[in-house]
N, C-alpha and C. Protein backbone atom coordinates (compact mmCIF):
# COMPACT_ATOMS: atom_id res chain seq x y z
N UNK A 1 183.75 -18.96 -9.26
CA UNK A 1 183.76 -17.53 -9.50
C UNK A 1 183.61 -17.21 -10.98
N UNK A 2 183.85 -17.98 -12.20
CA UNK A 2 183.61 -17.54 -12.86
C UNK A 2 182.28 -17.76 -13.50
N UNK A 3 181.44 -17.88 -12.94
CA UNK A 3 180.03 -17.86 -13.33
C UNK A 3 179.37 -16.74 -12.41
N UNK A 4 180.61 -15.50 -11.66
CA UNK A 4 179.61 -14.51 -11.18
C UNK A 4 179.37 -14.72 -9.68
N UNK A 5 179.52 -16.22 -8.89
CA UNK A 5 179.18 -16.51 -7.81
C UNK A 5 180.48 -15.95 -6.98
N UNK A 6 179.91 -16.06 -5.59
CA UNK A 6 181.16 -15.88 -4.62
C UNK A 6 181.15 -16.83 -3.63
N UNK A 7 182.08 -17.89 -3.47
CA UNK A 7 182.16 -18.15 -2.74
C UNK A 7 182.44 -18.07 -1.37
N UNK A 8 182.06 -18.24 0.24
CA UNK A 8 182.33 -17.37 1.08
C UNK A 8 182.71 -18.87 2.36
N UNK A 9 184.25 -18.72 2.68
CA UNK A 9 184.14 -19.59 3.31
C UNK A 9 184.12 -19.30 5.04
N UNK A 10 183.50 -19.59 6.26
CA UNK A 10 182.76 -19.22 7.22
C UNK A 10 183.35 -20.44 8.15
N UNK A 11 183.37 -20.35 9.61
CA UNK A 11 184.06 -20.97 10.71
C UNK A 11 183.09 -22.24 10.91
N UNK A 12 182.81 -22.83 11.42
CA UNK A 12 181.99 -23.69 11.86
C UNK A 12 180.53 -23.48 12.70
N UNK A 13 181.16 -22.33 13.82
CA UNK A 13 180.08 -21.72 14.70
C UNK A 13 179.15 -21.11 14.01
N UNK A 14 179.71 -20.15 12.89
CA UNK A 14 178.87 -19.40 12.00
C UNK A 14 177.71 -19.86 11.41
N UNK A 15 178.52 -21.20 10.43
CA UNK A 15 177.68 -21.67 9.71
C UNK A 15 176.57 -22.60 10.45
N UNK A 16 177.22 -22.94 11.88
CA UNK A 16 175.98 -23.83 12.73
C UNK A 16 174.37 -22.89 12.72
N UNK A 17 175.39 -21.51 13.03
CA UNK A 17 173.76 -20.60 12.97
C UNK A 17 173.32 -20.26 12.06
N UNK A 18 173.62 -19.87 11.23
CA UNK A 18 173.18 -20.17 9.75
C UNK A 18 172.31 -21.03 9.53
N UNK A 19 172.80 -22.36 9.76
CA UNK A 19 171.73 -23.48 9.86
C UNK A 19 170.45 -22.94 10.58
N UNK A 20 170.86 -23.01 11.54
CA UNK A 20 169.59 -22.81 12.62
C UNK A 20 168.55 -21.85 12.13
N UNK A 21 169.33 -20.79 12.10
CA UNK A 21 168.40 -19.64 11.84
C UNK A 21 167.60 -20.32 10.20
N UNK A 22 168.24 -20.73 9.37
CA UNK A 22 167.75 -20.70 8.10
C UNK A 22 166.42 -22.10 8.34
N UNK A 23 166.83 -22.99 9.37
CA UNK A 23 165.84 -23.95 9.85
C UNK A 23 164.22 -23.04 10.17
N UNK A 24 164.55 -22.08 10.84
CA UNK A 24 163.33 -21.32 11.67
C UNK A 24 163.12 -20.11 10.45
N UNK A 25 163.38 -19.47 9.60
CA UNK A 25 163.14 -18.77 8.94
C UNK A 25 163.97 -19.11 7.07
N UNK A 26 162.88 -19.79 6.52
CA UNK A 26 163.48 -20.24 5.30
C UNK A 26 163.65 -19.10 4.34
N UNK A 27 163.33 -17.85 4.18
CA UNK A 27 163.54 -17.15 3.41
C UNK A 27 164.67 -16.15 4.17
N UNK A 28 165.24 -16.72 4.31
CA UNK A 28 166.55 -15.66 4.89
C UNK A 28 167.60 -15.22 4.07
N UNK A 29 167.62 -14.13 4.43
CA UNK A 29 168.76 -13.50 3.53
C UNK A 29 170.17 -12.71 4.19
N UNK A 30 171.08 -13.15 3.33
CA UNK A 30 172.57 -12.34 4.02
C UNK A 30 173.00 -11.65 3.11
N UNK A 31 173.80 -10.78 3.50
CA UNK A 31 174.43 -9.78 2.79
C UNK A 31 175.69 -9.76 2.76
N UNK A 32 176.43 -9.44 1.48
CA UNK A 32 177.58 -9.53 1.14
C UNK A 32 178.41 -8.07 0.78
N UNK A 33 179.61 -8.53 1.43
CA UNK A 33 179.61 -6.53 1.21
C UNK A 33 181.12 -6.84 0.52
N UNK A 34 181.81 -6.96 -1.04
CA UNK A 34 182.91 -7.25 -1.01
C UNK A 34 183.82 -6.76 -1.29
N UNK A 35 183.52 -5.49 -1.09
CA UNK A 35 184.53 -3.99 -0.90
C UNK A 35 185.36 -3.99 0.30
N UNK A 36 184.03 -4.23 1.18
CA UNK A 36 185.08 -4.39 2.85
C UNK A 36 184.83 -5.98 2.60
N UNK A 37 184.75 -6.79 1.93
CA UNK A 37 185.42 -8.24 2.47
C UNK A 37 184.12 -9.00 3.91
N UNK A 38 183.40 -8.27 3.69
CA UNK A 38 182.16 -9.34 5.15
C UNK A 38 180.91 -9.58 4.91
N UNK A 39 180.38 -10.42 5.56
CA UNK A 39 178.81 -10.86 5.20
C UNK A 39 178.59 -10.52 6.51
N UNK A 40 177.43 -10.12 6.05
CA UNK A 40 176.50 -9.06 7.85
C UNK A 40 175.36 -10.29 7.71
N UNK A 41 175.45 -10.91 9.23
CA UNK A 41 174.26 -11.98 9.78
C UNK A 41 172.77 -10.96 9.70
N UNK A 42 171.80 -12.02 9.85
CA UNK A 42 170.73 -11.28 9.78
C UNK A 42 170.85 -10.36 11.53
N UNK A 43 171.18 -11.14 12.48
CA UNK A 43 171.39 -10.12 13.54
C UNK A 43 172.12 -8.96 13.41
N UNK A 44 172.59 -8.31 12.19
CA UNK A 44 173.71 -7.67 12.25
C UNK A 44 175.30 -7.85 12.48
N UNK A 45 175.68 -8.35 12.74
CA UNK A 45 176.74 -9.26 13.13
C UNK A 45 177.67 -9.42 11.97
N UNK A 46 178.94 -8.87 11.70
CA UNK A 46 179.76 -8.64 10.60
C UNK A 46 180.79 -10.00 10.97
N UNK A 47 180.93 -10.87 9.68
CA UNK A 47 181.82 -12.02 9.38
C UNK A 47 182.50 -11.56 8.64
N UNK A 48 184.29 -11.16 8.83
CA UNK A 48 184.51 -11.44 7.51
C UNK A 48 185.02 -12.17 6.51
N UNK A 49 185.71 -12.47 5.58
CA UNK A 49 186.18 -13.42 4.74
C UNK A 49 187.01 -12.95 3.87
N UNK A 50 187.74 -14.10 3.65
CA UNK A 50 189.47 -13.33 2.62
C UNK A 50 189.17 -13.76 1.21
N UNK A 51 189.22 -13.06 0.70
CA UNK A 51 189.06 -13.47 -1.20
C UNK A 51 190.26 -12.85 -1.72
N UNK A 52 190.83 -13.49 -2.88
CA UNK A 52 192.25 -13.65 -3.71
C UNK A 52 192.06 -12.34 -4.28
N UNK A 53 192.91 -11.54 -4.37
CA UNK A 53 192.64 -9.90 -5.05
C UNK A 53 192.02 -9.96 -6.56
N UNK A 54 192.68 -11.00 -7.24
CA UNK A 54 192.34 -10.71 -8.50
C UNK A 54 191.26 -11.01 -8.77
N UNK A 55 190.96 -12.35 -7.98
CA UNK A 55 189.40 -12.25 -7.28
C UNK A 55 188.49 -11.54 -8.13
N UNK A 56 188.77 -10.90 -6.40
CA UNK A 56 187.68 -9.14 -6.23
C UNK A 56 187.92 -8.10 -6.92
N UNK A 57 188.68 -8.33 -7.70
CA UNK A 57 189.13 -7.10 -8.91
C UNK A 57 187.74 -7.51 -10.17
N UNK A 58 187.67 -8.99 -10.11
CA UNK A 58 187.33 -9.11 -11.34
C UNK A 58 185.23 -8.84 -11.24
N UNK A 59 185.27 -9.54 -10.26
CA UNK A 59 183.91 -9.49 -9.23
C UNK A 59 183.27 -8.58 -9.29
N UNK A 60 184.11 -7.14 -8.85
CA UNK A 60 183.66 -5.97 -8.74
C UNK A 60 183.34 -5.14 -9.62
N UNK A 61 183.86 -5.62 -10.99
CA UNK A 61 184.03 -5.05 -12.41
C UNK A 61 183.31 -5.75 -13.63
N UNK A 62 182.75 -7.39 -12.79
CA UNK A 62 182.09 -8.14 -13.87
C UNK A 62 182.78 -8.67 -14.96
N UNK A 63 183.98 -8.83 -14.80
CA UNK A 63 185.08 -9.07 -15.71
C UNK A 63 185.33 -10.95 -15.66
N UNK A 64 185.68 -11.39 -16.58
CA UNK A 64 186.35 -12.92 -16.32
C UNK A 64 188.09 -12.66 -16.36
N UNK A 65 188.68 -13.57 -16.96
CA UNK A 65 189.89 -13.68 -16.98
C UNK A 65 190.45 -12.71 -18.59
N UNK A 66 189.83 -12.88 -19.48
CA UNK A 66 189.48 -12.32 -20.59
C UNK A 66 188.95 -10.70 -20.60
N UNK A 67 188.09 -10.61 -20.13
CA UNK A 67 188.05 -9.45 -20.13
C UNK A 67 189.06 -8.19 -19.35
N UNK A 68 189.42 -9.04 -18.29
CA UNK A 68 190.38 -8.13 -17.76
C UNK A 68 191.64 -8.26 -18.46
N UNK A 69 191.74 -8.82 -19.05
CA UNK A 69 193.15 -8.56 -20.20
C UNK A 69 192.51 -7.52 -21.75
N UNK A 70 191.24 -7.53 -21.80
CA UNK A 70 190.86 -6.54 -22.40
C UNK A 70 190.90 -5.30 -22.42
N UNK A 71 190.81 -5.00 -21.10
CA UNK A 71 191.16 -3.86 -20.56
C UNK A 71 192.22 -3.36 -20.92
N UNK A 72 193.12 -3.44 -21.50
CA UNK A 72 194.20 -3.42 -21.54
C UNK A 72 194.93 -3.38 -22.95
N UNK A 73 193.74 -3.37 -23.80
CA UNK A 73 193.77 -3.60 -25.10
C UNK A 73 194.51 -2.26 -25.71
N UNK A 74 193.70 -1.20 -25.25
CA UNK A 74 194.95 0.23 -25.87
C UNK A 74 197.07 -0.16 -25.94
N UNK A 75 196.95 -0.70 -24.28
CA UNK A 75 198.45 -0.50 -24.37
C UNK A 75 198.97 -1.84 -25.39
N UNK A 76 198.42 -2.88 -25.23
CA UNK A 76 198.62 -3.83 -25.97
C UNK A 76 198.62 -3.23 -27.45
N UNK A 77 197.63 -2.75 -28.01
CA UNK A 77 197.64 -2.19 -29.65
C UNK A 77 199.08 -1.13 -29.80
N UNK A 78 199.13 -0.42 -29.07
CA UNK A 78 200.09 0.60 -28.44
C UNK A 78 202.09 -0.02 -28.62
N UNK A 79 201.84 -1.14 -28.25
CA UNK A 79 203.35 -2.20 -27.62
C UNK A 79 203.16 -3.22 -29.28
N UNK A 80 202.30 -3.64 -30.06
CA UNK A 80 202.34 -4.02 -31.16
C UNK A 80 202.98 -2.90 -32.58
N UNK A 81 201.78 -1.85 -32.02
CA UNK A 81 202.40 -1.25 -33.40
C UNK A 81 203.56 -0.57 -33.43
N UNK A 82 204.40 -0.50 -31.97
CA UNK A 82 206.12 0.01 -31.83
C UNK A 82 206.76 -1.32 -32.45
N UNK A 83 206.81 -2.25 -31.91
CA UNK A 83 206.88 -3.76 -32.53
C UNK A 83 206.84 -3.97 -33.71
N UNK A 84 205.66 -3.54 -34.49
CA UNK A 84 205.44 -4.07 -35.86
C UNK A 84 206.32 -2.81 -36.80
N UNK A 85 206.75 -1.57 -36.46
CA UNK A 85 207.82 -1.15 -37.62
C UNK A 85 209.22 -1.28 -37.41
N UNK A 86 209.63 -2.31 -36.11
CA UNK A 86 210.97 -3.05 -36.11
C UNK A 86 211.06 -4.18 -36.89
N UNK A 87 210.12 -4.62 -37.74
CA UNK A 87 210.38 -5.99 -38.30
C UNK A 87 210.74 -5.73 -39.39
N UNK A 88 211.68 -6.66 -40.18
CA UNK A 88 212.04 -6.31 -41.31
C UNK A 88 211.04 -6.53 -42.88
């Protein structure tokens, strides 16, 4: 995940057709939907799959581990400079 990819992990039956189908039609494509959490088969056919929240927080926002602590940079500057006129 942190190169942007998603991994999607799928039952056995699924991925048998998957195979198949991708055997008989090599340019196949699936769709990933990871708002609602499912990949739609080319028949239409909704799978879905569980991803870790912080995950899909970061996924959805293009963020790494870093950047989403960036985010965050106001309150952080915010919690330093109350901090920095308690020091002696």
């Amino acid at each position: 995940m942190k190169n942007g990819l998603l991994p999607v992990a799928i039952d056995e039956a699924v991925h048998a057709k998957l195979v198949a189908e991708r055997a008989r039609h090599p340019q196949l494509t699936l769709s990933i939907d990871l708002p609602l959490q499912r990949l739609t088969l080319p028949t239409g056919e909704h799978v879905p799959f569980a991803i870790d929240v912080f995950a899909k927080k970061c996924l959805e926002h293009g963020l790494d581990e870093l950047g989403y602590l960036l985010t965050f940079e106001p309150q952080i500057r915010a919690h330093e400079a109350r901090h920095e006129s308690k020091q002696p």
